[in-house]
Each structure stands twice: as structure tokens, then as C-alpha cells.
Protein backbone atom coordinates (compact mmCIF):
# COMPACT_ATOMS: atom_id res chain seq x y z
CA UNK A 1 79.75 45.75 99.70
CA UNK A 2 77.04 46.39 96.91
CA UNK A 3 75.24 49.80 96.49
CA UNK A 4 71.97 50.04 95.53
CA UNK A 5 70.23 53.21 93.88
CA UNK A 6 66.61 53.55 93.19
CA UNK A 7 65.07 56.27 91.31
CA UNK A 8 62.59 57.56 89.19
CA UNK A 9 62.00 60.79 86.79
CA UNK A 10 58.67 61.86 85.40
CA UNK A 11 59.76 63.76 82.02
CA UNK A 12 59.28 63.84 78.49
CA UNK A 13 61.31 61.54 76.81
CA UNK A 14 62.00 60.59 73.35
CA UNK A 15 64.11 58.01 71.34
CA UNK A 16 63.12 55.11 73.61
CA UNK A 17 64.83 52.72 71.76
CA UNK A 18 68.39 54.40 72.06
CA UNK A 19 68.22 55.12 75.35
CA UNK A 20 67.38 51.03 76.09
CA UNK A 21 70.83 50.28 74.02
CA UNK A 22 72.86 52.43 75.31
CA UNK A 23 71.98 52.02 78.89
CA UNK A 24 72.20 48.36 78.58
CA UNK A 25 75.99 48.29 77.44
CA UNK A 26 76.36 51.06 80.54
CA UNK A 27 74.91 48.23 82.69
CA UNK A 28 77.02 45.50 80.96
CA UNK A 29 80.95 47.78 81.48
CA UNK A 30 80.31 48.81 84.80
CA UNK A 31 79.25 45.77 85.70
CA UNK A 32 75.87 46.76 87.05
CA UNK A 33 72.15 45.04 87.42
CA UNK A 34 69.19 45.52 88.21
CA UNK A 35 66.48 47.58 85.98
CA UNK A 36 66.13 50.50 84.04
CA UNK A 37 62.80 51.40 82.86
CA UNK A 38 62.01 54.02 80.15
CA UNK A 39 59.07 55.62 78.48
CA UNK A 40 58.01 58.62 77.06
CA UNK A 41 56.75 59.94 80.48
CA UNK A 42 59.64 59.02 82.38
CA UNK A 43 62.45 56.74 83.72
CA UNK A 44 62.44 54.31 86.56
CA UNK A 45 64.82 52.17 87.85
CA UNK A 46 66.96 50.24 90.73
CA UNK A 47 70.11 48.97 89.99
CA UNK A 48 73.02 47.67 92.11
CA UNK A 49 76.96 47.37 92.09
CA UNK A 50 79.92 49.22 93.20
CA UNK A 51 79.83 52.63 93.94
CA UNK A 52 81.57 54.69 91.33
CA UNK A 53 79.92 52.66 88.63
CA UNK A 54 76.45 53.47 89.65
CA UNK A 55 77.53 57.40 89.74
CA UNK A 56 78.92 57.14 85.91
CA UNK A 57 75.58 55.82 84.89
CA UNK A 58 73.36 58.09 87.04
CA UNK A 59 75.99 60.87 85.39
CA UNK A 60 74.98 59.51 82.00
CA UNK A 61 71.14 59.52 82.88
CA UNK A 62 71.24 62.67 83.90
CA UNK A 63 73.63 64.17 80.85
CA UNK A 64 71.47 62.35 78.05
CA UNK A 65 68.45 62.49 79.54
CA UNK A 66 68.94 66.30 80.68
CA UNK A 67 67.81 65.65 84.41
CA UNK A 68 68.54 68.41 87.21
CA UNK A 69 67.17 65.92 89.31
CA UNK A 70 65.24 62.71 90.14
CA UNK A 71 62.04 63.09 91.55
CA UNK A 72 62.82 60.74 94.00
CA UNK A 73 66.23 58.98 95.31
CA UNK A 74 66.89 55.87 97.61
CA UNK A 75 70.79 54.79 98.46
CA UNK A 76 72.05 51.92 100.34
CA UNK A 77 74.19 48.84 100.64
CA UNK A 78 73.79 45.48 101.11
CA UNK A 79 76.26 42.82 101.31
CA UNK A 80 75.70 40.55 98.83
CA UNK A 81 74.19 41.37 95.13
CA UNK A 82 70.27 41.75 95.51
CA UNK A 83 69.63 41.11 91.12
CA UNK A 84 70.41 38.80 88.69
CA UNK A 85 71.21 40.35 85.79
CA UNK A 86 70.93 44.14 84.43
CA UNK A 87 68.27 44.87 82.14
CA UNK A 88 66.77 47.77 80.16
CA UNK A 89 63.37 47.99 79.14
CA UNK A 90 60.63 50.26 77.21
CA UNK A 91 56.99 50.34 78.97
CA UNK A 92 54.01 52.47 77.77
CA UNK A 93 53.98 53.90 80.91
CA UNK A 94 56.96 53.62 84.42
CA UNK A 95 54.06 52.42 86.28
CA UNK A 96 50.90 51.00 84.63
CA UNK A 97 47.43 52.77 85.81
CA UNK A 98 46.19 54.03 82.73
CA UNK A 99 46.72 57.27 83.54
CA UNK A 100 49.86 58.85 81.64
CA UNK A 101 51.84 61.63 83.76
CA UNK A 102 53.60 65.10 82.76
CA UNK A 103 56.09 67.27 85.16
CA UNK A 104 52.97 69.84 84.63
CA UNK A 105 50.64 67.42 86.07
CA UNK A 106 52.53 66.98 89.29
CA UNK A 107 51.64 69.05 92.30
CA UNK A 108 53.67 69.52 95.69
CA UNK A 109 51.89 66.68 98.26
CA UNK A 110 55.32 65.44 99.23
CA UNK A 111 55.65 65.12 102.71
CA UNK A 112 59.18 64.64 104.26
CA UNK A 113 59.18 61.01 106.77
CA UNK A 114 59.42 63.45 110.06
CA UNK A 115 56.18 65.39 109.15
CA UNK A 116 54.78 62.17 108.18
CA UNK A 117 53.99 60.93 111.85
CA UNK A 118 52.05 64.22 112.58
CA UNK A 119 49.99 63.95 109.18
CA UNK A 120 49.18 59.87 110.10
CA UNK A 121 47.81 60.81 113.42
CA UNK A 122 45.25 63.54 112.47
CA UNK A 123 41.87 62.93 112.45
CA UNK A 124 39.58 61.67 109.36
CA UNK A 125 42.70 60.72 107.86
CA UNK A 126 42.74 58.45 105.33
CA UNK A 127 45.55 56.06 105.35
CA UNK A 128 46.21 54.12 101.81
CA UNK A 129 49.01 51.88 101.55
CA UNK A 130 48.88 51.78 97.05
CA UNK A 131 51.09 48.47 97.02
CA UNK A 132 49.87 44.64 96.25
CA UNK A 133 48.40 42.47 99.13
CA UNK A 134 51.13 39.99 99.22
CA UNK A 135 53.19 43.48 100.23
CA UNK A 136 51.08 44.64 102.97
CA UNK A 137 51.02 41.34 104.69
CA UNK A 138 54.75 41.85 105.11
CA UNK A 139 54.01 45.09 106.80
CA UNK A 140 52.42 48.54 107.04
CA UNK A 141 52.03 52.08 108.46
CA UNK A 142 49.77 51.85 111.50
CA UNK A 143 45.86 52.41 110.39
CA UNK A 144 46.47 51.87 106.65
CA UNK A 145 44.26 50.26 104.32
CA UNK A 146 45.02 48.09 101.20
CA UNK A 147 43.24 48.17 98.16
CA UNK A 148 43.88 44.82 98.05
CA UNK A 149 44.22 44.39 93.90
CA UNK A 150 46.71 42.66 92.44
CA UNK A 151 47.00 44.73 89.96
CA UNK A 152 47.33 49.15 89.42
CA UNK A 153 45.51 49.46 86.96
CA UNK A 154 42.50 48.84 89.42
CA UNK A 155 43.58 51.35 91.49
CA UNK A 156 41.50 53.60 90.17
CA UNK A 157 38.42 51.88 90.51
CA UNK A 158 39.35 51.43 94.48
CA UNK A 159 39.40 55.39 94.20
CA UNK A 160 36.31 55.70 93.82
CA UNK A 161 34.91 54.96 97.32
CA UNK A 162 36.61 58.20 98.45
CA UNK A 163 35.02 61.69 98.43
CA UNK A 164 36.78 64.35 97.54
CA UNK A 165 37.11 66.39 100.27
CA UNK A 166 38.51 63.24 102.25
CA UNK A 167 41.77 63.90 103.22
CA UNK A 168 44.13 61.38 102.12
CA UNK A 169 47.84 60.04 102.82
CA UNK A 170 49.37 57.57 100.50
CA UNK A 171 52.51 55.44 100.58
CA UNK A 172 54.62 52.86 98.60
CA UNK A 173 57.78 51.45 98.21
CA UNK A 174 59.13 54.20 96.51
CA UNK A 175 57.08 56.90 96.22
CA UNK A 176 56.15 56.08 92.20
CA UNK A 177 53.17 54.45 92.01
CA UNK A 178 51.61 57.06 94.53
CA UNK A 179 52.75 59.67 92.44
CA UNK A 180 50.48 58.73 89.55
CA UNK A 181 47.67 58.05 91.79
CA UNK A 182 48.04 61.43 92.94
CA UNK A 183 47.60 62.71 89.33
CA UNK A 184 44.46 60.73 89.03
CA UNK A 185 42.45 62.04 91.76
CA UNK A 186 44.02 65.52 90.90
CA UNK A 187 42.49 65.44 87.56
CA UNK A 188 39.63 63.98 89.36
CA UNK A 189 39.29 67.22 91.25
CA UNK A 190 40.67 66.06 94.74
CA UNK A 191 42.75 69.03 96.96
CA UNK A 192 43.30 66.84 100.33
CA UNK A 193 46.30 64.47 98.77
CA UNK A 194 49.42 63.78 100.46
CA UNK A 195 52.21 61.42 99.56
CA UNK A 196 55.36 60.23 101.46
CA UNK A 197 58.30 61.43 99.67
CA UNK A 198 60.30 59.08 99.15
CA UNK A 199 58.13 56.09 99.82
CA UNK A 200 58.50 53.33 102.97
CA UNK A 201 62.23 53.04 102.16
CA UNK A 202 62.95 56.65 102.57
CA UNK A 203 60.82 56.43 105.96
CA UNK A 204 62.65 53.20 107.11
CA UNK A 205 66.13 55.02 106.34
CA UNK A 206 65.48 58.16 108.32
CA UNK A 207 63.27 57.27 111.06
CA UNK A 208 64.62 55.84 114.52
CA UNK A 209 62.75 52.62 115.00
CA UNK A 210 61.85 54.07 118.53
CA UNK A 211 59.55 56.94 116.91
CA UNK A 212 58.52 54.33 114.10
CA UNK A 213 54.53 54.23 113.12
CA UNK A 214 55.65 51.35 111.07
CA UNK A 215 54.65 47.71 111.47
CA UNK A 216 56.59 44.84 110.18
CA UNK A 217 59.19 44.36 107.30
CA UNK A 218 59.15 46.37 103.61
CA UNK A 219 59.18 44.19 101.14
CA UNK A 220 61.41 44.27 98.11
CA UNK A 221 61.80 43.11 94.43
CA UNK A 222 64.89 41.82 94.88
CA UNK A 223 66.96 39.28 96.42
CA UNK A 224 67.01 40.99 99.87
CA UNK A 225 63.06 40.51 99.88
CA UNK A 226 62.54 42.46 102.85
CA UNK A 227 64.05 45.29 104.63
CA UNK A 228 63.79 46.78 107.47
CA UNK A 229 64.78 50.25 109.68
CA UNK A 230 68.34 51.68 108.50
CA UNK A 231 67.42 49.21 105.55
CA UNK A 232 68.67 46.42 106.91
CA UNK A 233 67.87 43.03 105.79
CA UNK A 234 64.65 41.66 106.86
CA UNK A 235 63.70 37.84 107.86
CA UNK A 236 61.77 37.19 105.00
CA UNK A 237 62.53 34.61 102.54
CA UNK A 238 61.34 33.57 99.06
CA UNK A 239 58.86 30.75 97.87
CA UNK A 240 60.34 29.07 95.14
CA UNK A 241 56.93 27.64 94.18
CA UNK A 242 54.52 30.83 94.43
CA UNK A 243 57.62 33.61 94.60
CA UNK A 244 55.71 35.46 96.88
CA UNK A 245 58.07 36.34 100.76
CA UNK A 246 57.92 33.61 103.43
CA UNK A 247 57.68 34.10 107.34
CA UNK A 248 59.66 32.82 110.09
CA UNK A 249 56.65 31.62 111.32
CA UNK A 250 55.36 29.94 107.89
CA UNK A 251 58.41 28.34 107.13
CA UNK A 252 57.57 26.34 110.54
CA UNK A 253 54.71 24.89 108.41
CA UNK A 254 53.87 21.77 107.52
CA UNK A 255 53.10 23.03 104.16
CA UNK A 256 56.53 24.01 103.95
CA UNK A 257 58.80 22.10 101.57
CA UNK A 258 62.31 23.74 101.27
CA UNK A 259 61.96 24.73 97.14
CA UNK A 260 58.51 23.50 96.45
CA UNK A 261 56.21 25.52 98.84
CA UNK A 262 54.63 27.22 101.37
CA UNK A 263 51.48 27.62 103.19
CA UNK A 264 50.62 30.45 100.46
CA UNK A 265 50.35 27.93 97.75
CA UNK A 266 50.89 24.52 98.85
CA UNK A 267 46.73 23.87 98.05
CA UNK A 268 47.09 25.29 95.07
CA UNK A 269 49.98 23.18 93.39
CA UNK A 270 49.33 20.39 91.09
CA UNK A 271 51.45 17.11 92.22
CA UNK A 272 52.93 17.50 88.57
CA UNK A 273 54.58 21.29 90.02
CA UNK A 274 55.32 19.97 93.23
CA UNK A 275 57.43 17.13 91.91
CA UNK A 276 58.82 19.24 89.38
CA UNK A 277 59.84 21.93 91.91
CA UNK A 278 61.21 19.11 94.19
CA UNK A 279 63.31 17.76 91.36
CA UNK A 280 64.65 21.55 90.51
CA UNK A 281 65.28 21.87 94.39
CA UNK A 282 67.54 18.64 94.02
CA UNK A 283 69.04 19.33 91.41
């Protein structure tokens, strides 16, 4: 059985390019993987392996990067290892937006996945689900809206539809990339933000299924691809020729070719890809 610990930690850091060498031989001797992201606003990161070895290196965090505690935490198993390899890596920022982030900056808009329900079903709410498209399609909180950018940094240009005195309740995977879009529209002068602490996974982990306003799977970077309540694997699969999650239902395709495509980007491939894919998948 595998553990898997996501986290994240908006704080000052300094001597980035330490911290990427020594967590990278803690990844190496405890026989960990996954990511570990650093930068001078923070720390972000999911890695996976046994048990004890991820507490010696959240330990370690913690001691040299003198953490109380995350800002956010997700645990749980799986039952076969969800990464390739274990990485380190320095970023200008743990999420790119453009908008850098300080422990000052933050502001209490968490709210907990049973008090999330109540908030979704008020009126004038605005729902924002802050993750890709490809992500959404997979599934969503009931009434949500995507941006529908392929890439944060736009967020903030998507923002600026909104007035501010809308009242607004964002979600993500994890709760990080909502976090710095809170900061934005704080410094932007909105008062009506609320964020779901701990992001989908947090929700899917502590919600019954029964009282659930969620719809669909959660989808994952990782070799799981998609979860689902009590984080449980999804149905989901990867396309080996786009990389983006597969249906059930679009594997059934005839656009489907078992390591070359899908319906997502079966158009879209030059024959030169699709017989290069073919001869990888035969291989």
C-alpha cells in the first residue's frame, strides 16, 4: 500500500537552491516520488511511498523550513505507485498567476467541506471551479463555471467579469491555485471570497457520497488520473497520444486506438504521430 501526501506552504523562503538538493537525496533514501516545489513564496508538493518515509521528510520540511504547519494537507493510499520518479524543483512562483503571495496577504475565506454545501446553495452565488477545462470535463461541483483557459496566468483576466460585491466560492484540486486567486481579487478590493479548504480532494474525502453536490470524477496528476469519494480510484484512463483522461464511454470510440488516441485528438494527429505512437504502443 502507497501513501500519498499533498501539501502546500505559503512562506518566505530563502536558499532555493539548497533546499532542491537536499530534498532530492531525501526523496532518493526514503525511496519516495512525486514533486516538491519551492520558491521564495512557498513550497508545494505531492509525493508518494511508504508511510514512515513520507513523515521523515514532512519532519525535515517542517524542521528546515521552520513550518508550524501546512496551509493545507491531503493523505491517502492507493495501491499501486501513482509517480514515476521523485523530483525537486525551483519555480518563480508554487503556482504561476503573476501575482506573488505573502502569509500577510492571506485572509481567512476557508470554508470547511460540511459548510460548503450550505455556502453552494445560497443565492447570487457565484460558483468558480479555477482548474483547466480538460479537468472540469471530468467533473464538477453542481452550478460551477469554468474559466475555461488553459492556462493561470489568464485567470485574472477571467476575473474581471465579476463585480466586487459578487459573492464568490472557488474550488480546486487542492486548494492552491484558489488561494492566490483569492489574493488577487483581495488586492483588487473584493470582501465576498470564499474558498474550499482543502480543495475537491478534501471534499471527496470527508463527504458521504449520499450528501455529495459533486458531479463526476476529480481528476489527478498522477497515475491514478481520477479519483473519486473516499478517494478511491476513478474510471478514467490516460491518452497516450494527447495525455489528457479518457472515458469509459470514449474509449468505446472509433477514434480510439489503444496507445495512439482518442476522440480528444485523433483529428488532430499527423499520420507521422499516429504511426509513431502505434510503433511505441508495440513496442
Amino acid at each position: 500500500m502507497f501513501h500519498i501526501f499533498g501539501f502546500y506552504k505559503f512562506k518566505r523562503l530563502s536558499g532555493l537552491k539548497k533546499l532542491k538538493k537536499t530534498f532530492q537525496e531525501k526523496l532518493i533514501k526514503n525511496h519516495l516520488r512525486g514533486t516538491i516545489i519551492f520558491s521564495k513564496e512557498g513550497i508545494n508538493g505531492t509525493i508518494s511511498g511508504k508511510k514512515n518515509n513520507i513523515e521523515k521528510v514532512k519532519k525535515s520540511l517542517k524542521n528546515i523550513c521552520k513550518i508550524k504547519h501546512f496551509d493545507s494537507e491531503n493523505n491517502s493510499t492507493n495501491n499501486f505507485q501513482p509517480f514515476h520518479r521523485g523530483k525537486t524543483k525551483i519555480k518563480k512562483e508554487v503556482v504561476p498567476i503573476g501575482v506573488k503571495v505573502s502569509p500577510s496577504q492571506k485572509f481567512n475565506n476557508s470554508i470547511e467541506p460540511k459548510k460548503w454545501n450550505s455556502l453552494l446553495k445560497e443565492k447570487d452565488i457565484k460558483i468558480i471551479d479555477a482548474r483547466k477545462p480538460f479537468e472540469y470535463d471530468v467533473g464538477t461541483f453542481q452550478g460551477a463555471e469554468n474559466p475555461n483557459i488553459n492556462n493561470f496566468r489568464d485567470f485574472p483576466k477571467y476575473l474581471k467579469k465579476f463585480n466586487k460585491k459578487n459573492k464568490i466560492a472557488m474550488f480546486c484540486t487542492g486548494g492552491i491555485r484558489c488561494e492566490k486567486a483569492s489574493v488577487y481579487l483581495k488586492n483588487k478590493g473584493f470582501k465576498n471570497i470564499f474558498q474550499l479548504k482543502g480543495g475537491i480532494l478534501n471534499y471527496l474525502k470527508k463527504i458521504n457520497e449520499k450528501q455529495s453536490l459533486w458531479r463526476g470524477e476529480c481528476y489527478v496528476f498522477d497515475n491514478r488520473v481520477s479519483v473519486t469519494h473516499k478517494l478511491k480510484i476513478g474510471t478514467y484512463s490516460m491518452c497516450s497520444g494527447c495525455r489528457k483522461p479518457m472515458s469509459i464511454q470514449e474509449k468505446k470510440s472509433k477514434k480510439y486506438v489503444e496507445g495512439v488516441s482518442c476522440p480528444k485528438c485523433h483529428d488532430y494527429l499527423t499520420e507521422s504521430q499516429k504511426k509513431r505512437f502505434a510503433m511505441r504502443q508495440k513496442q
